[in-house]
Protein backbone atom coordinates (compact mmCIF):
# COMPACT_ATOMS: atom_id res chain seq x y z
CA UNK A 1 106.63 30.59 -10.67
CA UNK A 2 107.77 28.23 -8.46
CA UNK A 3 111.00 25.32 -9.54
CA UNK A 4 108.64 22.37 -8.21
CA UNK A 5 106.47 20.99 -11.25
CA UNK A 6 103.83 20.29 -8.89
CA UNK A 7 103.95 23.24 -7.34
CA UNK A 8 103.12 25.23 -10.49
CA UNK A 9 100.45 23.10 -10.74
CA UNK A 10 98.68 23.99 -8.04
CA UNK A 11 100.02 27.78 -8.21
CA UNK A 12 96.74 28.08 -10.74
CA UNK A 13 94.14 29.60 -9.40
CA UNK A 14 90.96 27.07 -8.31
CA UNK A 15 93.27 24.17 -9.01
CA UNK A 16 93.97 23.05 -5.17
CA UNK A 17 90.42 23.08 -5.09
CA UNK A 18 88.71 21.35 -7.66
CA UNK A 19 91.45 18.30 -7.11
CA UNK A 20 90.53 17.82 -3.41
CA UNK A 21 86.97 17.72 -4.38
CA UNK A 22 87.93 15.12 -6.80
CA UNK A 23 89.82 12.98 -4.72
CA UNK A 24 87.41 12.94 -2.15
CA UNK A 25 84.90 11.33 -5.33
CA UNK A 26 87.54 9.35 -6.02
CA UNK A 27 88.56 7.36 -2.84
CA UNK A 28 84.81 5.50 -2.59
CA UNK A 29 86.12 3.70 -6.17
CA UNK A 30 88.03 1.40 -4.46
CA UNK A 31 85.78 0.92 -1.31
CA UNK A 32 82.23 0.34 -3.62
CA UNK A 33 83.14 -3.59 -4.73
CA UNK A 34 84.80 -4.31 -1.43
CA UNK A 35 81.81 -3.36 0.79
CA UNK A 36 79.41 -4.87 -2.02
CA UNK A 37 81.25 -8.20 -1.46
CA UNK A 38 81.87 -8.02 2.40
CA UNK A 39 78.05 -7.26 2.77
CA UNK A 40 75.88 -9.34 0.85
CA UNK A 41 78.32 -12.33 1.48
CA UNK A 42 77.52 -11.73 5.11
CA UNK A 43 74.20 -11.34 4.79
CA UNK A 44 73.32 -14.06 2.38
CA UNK A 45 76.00 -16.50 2.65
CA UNK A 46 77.12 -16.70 -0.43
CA UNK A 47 80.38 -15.20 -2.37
CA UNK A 48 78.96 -16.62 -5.84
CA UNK A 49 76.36 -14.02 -5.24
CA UNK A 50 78.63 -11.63 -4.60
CA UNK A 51 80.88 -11.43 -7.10
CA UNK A 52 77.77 -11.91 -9.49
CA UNK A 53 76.75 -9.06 -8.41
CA UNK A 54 80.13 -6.90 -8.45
CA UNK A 55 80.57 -8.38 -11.78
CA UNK A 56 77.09 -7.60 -13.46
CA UNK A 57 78.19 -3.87 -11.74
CA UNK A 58 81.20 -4.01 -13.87
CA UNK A 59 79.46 -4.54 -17.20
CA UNK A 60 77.26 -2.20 -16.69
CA UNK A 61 79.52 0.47 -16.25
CA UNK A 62 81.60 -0.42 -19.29
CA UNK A 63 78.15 0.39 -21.41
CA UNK A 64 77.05 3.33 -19.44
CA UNK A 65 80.28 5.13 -19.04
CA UNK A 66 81.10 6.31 -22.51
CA UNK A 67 77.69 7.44 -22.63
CA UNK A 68 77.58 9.18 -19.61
CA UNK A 69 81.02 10.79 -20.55
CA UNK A 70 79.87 11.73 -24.18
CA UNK A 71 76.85 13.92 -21.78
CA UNK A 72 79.90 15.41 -19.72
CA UNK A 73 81.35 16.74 -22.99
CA UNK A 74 78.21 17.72 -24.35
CA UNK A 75 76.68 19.65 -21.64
CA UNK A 76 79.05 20.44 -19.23
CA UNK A 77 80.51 18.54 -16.25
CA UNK A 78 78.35 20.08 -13.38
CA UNK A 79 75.04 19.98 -15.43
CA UNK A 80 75.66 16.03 -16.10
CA UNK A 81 77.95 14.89 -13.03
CA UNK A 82 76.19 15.95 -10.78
CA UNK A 83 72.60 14.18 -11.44
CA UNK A 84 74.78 11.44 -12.83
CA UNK A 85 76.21 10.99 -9.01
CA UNK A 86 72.64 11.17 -7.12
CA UNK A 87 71.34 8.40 -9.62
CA UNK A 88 74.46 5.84 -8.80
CA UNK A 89 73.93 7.31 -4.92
CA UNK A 90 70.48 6.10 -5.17
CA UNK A 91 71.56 2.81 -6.55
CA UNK A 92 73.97 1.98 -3.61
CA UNK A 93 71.78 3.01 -0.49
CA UNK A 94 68.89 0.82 -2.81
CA UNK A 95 71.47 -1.88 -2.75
CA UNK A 96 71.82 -1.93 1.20
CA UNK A 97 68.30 -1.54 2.10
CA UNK A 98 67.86 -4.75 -0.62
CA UNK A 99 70.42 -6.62 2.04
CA UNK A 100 69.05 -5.48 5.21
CA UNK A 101 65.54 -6.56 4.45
CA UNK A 102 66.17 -9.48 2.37
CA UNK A 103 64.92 -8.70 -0.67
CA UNK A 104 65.08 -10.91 -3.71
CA UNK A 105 68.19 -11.90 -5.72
CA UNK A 106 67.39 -9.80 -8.81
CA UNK A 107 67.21 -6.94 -7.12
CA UNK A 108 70.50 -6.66 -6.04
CA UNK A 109 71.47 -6.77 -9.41
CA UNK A 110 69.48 -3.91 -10.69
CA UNK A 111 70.40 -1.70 -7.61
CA UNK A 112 74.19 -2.36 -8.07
CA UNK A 113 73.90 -1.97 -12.09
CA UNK A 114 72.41 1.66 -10.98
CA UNK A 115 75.42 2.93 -10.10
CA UNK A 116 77.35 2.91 -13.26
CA UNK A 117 76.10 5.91 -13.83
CA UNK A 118 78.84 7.38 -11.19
CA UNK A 119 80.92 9.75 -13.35
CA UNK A 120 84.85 9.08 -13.99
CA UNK A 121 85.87 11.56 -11.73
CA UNK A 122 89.31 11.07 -12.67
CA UNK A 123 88.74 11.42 -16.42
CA UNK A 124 87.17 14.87 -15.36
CA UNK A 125 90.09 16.24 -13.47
CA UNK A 126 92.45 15.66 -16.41
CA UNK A 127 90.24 17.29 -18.74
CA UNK A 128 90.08 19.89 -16.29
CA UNK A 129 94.52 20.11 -16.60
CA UNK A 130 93.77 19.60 -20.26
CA UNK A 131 92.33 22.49 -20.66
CA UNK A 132 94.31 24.67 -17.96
CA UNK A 133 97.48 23.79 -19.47
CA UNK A 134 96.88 23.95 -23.32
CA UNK A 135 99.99 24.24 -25.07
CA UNK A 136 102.08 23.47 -22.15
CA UNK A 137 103.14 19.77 -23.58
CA UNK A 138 105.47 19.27 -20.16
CA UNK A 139 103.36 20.34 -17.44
CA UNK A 140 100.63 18.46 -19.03
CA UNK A 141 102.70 14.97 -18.25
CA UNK A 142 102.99 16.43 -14.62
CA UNK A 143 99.42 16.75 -14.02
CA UNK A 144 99.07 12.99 -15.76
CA UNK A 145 101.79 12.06 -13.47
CA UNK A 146 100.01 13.19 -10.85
CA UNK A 147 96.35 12.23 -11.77
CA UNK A 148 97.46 8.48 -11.96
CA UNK A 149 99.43 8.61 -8.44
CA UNK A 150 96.13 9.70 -7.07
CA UNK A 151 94.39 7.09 -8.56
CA UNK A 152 97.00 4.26 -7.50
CA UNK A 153 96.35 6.18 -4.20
CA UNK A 154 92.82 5.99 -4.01
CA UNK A 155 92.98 2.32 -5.19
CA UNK A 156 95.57 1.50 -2.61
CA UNK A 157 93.16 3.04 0.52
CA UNK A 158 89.85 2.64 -0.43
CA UNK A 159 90.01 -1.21 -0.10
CA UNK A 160 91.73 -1.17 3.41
CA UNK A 161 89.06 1.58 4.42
CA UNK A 162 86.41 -0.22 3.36
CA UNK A 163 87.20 -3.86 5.22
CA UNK A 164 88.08 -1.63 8.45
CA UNK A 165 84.70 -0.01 8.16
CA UNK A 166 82.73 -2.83 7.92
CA UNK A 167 84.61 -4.95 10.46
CA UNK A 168 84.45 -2.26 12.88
CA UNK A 169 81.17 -0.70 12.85
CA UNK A 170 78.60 -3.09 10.58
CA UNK A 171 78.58 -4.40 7.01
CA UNK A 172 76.65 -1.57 5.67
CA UNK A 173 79.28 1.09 6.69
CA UNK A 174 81.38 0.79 3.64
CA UNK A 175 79.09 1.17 1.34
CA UNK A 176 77.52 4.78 3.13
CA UNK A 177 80.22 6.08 4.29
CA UNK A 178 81.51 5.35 0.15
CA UNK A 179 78.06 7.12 -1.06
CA UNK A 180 78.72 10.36 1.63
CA UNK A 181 82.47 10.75 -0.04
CA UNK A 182 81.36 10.33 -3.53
CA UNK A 183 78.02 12.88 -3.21
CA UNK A 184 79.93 15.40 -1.38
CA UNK A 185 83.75 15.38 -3.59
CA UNK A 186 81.50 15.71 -6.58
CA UNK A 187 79.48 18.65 -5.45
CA UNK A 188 82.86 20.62 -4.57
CA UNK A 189 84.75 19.47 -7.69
CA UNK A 190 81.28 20.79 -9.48
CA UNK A 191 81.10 23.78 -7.28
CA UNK A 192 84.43 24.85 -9.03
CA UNK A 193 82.80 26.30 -12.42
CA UNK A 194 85.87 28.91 -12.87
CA UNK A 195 87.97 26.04 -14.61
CA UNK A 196 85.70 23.90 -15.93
CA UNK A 197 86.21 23.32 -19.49
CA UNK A 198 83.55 24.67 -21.95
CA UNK A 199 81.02 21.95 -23.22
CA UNK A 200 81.31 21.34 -26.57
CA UNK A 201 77.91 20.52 -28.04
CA UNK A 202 77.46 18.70 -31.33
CA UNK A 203 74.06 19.15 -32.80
CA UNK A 204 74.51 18.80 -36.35
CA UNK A 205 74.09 15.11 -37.56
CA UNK A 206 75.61 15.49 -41.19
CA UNK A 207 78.74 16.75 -39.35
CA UNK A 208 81.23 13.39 -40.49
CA UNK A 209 84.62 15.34 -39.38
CA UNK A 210 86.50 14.17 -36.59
CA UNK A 211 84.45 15.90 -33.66
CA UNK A 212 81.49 14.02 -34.17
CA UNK A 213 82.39 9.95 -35.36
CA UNK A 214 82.78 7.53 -32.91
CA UNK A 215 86.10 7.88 -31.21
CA UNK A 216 86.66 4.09 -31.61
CA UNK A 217 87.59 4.86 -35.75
CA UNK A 218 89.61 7.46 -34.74
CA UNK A 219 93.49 6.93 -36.05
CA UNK A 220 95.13 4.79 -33.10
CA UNK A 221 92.86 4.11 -30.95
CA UNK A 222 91.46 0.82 -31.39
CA UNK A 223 95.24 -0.25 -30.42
CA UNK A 224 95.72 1.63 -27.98
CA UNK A 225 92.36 0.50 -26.09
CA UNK A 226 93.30 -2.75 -26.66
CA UNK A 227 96.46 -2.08 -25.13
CA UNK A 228 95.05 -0.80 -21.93
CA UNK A 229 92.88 -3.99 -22.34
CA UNK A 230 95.95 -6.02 -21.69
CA UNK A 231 97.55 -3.77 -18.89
CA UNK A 232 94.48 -3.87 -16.98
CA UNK A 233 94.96 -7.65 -17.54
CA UNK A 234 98.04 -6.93 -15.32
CA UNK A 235 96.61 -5.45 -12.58
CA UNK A 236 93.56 -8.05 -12.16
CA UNK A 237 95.89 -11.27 -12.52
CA UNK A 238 98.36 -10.16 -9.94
CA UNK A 239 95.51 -9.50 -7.51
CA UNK A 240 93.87 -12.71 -7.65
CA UNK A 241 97.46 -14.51 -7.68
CA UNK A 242 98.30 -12.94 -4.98
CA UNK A 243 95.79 -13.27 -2.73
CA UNK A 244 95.47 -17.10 -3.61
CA UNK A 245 99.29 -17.35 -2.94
CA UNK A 246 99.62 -15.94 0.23
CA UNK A 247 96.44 -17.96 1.31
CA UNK A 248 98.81 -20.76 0.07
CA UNK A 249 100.65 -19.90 2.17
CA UNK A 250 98.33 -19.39 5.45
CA UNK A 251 99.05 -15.70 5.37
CA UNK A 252 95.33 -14.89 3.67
CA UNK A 253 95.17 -11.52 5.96
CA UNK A 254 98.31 -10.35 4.58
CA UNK A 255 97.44 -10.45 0.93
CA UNK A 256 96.05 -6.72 1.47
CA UNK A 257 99.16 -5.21 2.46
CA UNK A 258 101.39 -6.82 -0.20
CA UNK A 259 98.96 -5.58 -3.39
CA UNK A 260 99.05 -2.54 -1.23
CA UNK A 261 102.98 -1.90 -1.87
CA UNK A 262 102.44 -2.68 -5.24
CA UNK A 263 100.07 0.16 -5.55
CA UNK A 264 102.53 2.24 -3.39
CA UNK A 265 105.39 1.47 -5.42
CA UNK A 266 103.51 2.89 -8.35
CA UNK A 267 102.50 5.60 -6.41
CA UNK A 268 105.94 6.95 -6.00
CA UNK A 269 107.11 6.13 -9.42
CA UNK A 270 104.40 8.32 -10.94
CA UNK A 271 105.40 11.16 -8.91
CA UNK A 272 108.58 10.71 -9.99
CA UNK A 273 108.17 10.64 -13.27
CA UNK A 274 105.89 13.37 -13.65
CA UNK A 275 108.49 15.60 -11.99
CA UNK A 276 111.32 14.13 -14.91
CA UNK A 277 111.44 16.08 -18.28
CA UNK A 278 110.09 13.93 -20.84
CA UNK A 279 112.42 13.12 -23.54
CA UNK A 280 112.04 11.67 -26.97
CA UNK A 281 108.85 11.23 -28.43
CA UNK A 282 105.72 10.67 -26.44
CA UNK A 283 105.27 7.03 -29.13
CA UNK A 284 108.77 5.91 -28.15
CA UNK A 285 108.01 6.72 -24.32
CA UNK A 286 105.53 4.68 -24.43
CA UNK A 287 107.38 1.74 -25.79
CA UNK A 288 110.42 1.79 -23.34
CA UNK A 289 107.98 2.27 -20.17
CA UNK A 290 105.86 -0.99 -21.78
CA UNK A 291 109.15 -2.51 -22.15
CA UNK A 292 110.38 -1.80 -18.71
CA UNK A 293 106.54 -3.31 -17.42
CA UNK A 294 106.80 -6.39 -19.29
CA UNK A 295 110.39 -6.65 -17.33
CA UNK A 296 109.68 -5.94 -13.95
CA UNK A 297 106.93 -8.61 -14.11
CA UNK A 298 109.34 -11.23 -14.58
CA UNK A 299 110.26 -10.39 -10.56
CA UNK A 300 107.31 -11.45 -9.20
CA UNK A 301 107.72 -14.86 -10.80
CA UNK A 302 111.20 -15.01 -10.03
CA UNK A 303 110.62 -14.43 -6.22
CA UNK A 304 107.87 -17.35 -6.39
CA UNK A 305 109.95 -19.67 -8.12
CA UNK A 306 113.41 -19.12 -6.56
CA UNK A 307 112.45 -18.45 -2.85
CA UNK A 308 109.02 -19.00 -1.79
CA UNK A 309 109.18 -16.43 0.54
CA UNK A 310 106.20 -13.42 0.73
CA UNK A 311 108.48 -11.11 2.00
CA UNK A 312 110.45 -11.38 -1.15
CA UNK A 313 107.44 -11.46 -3.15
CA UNK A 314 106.57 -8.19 -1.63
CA UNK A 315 109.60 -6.19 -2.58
CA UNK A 316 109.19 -7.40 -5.84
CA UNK A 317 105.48 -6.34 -6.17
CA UNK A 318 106.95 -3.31 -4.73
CA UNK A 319 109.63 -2.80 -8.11
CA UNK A 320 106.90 -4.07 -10.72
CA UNK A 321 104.82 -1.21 -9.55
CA UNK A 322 107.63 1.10 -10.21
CA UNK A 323 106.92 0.44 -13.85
CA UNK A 324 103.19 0.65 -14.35
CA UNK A 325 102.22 4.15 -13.95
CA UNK A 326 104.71 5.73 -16.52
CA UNK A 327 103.05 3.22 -18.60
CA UNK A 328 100.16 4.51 -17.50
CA UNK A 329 100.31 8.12 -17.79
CA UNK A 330 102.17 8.04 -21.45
CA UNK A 331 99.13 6.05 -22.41
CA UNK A 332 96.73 8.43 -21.25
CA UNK A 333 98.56 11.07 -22.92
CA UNK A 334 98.51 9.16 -26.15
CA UNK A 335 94.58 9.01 -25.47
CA UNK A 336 94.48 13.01 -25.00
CA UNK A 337 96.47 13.30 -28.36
CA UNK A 338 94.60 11.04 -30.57
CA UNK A 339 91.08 12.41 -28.82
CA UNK A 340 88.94 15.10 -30.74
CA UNK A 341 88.53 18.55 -28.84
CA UNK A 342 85.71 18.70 -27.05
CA UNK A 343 85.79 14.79 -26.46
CA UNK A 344 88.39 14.23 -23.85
CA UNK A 345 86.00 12.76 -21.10
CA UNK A 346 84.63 10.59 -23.67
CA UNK A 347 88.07 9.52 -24.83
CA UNK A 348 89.19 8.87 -20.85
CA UNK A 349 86.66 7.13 -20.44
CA UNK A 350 86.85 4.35 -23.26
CA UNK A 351 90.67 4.18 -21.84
CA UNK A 352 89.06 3.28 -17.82
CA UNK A 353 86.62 1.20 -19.86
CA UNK A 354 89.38 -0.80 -21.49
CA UNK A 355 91.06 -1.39 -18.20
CA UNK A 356 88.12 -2.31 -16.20
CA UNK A 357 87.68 -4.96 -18.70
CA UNK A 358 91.41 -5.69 -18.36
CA UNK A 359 91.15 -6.23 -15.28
CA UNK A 360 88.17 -8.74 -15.18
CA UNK A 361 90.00 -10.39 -18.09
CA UNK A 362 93.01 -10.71 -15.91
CA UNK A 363 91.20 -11.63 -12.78
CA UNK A 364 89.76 -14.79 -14.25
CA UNK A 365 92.61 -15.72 -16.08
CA UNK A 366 94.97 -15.39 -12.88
CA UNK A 367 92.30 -17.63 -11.11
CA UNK A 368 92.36 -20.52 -13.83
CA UNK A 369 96.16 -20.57 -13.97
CA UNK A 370 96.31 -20.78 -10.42
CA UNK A 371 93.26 -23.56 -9.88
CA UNK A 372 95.15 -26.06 -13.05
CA UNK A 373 98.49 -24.87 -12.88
CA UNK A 374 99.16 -23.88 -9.29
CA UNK A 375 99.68 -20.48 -7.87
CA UNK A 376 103.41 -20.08 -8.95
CA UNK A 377 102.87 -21.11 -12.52
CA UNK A 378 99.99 -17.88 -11.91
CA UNK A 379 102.71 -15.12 -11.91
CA UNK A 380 103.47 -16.03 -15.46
CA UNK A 381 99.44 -14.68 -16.73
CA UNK A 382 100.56 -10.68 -15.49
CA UNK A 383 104.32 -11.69 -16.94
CA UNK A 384 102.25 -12.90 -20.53
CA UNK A 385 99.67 -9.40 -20.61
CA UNK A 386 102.69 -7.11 -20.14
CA UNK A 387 104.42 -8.78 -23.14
CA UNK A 388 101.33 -8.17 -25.08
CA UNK A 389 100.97 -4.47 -23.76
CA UNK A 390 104.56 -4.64 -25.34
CA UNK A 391 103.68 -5.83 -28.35
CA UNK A 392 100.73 -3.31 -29.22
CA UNK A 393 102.84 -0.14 -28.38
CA UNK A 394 105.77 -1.79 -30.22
CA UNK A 395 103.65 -2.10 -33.56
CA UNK A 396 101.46 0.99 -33.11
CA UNK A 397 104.81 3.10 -32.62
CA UNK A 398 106.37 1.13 -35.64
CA UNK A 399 103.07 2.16 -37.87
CA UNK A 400 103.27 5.75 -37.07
CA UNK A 401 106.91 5.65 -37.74
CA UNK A 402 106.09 4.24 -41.38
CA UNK A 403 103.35 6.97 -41.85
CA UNK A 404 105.60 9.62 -41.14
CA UNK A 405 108.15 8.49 -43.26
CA UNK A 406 105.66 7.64 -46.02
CA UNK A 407 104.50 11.74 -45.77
CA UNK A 408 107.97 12.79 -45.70
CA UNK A 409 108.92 11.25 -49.04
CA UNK A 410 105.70 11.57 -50.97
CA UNK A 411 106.82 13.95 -53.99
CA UNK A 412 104.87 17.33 -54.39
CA UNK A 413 102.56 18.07 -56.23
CA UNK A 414 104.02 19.19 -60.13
CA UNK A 415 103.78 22.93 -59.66
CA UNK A 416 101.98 23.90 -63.59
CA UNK A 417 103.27 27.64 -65.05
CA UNK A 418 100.55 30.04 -66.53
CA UNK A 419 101.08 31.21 -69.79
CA UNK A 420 102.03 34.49 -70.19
């Protein structure tokens, strides 16, 4: 086997394949809200309505996910993704047909909530790794490692792709070009049935054990959902701050290419760090790498406050990415740990749901701070959700310290003699 981490990765047969299915599904994540916005502003004059509509999207997906997720594990990933994807297809070309011919408000709402069914693509492709790599604890980080640089990635491109598609050709283009990518990665990550992990179905309802209650009672994951609550906070804050500080600063256009070396910043970290040995415990990882977030945000604020300058700004967007996906991926690790088997899309899933959230969270906090308190005074909302990403990891690593300890010293059990 190959030296390169990566490279035994993708030295498993059906591997190469089933991940450039998925991140052809993937890209049209970060193209879908874009388009949505660029179109029906144009078309109806109105960015309220817009983001209305992007929003109610949002929402909808953080009900419909888990479910759809909790079918994935049930039945299978190509019996449920696959139907799953035509349904939110439908939704989107419903959506621009609802533009072009001026249809009525309400139903751009119920075309864009029908694409929440659209599966999590990435949650599938670690389950996928999951499942190849049982057992092997370190090339399991790698393929996290490299599951969250595709999704930085993904996020970083599909936004650019989508405002060059509809500039160039017509508003529409985003959004069909989006549904072509998504419809076709999914069929050939489906198509790949060889490693597919086995559904694990759960029919009995007086089953109470682990396998079967919700995953939100499970030991350590309410915090650790709520963490990903506030690092998704990150992300949305710094994008909103952003872009109203470089309009600020009548350099609106360039607001795309400095969140985009933020995203490639944590691009390269997580391939970085995927190809390290982890060391230490996967709790205490998880508490340095929040630690070293919560840092790195400071720069950002720093740059603002000190200089003024964007191009300063943008190298230090470009070292707090550094530190957000090894936050990342030893959260999602956490998430496969503490996640039943048989359960691990539904698990992922909750985790993207907590960040979504995060993120609209962050989003509308970033724009308050900036409308009452001025887009420099903005930078400290990310600065504030790290520290509280901090703080969760810090006391969830500090509990499971105390139950260990607790087990070690709990006396046994008086062994009792039988008379002779």
């Amino acid at each position: 086997m190959p030296h390169n981490p990566y490279s035994r990765l993708f030295a498993i047969p059906g591997a190469t394949a089933f991940t450039l299915g998925n991140l052809v599904a993937r890209l049209p994540m970060g193209m879908f809200s874009v388009s949505a916005v660029i179109m029906i502003s144009g078309a109806r004059g109105s960015y309220a309505l817009a983001g209305a509509v992007t929003a109610t999207g949002l929402a909808a997906t953080a009900v419909v996910a888990p479910w759809t997720a909790r079918l994935v594990d049930r039945h299978g990933q190509a019996r449920v993704a696959v139907p799953a994807t035509l349904v939110a297809a439908l939704g989107s070309l419903s959506l621009v047909l609802c533009v072009r011919y001026g249809a009525p408000d309400w139903t751009l709402f119920a075309s864009y909530a029908a694409t929440a069914t659209t599966p999590n693509t990435g949650g599938m492709s670690r389950a996928r790794w999951a499942h190849l790599l049982k057992g092997d604890a370190r090339a399991v980080h790698t393929a996290n490692s490299f599951e969250q640089a595709a999704d930085e990635l993904c996020f970083m491109l599909g936004p650019v792709l989508a405002a060059f598609l509809c500039g160039t050709l017509f508003p529409q283009a985003g959004t069909l070009i989006g549904v072509v990518l998504l419809v076709t990665g999914v069929l050939v990550f489906a198509a790949q049935r060889a490693t597919e992990p086995p559904p694990h179905d759960r029919r009995d309802p007086t089953d109470t054990s682990a396998a079967t209650k919700s995953l939100l009672r499970a030991r350590g994951m309410p915090a650790l959902l709520i963490g990903f609550l506030a690092t998704g906070a990150v992300f949305g804050s710094l994008e909103v701050v952003t872009i109203a500080y470089a309009d600020g600063q009548g350099h609106k256009a360039a607001a795309g290419v400095v969140l985009a070396l933020q995203a490639a910043g944590s691009c390269a970290a997580g391939l970085v760090y995927g190809a390290a040995k982890p060391r230490g415990s996967l709790g205490r990882r998880h508490v340095l790498c929040a630690a070293a977030m919560a840092a790195v945000m400071t720069l950002p604020l720093l740059a603002v406050a000190s200089t003024g300058s964007l191009i300063v700004l943008s190298v230090a967007l470009l070292c707090a990415g550094m530190a957000t996906a090894p936050t990342m991926v030893t959260a999602m690790t956490l998430v496969q740990r503490r996640t039943p088997e048989g359960r691990l899309n539904e698990g992922m899933t909750l985790a993207v749901t907590g960040l979504l959230g995060g993120i609209a969270c962050g989003a509308a906090c970033g724009g308050w701070a900036v409308e009452h308190l001025g887009t420099a005074a903005g930078y400290g909302v990310p600065v504030a959700a790290a520290c509280c990403a901090l703080l969760l990891s810090s006391a969830q690593a500090c509990a499971t310290s105390t139950r260990a300890r607790l087990r070690r010293r709990r006396p046994a059990p008086p062994h009792v003699s039988s008379a002779v």
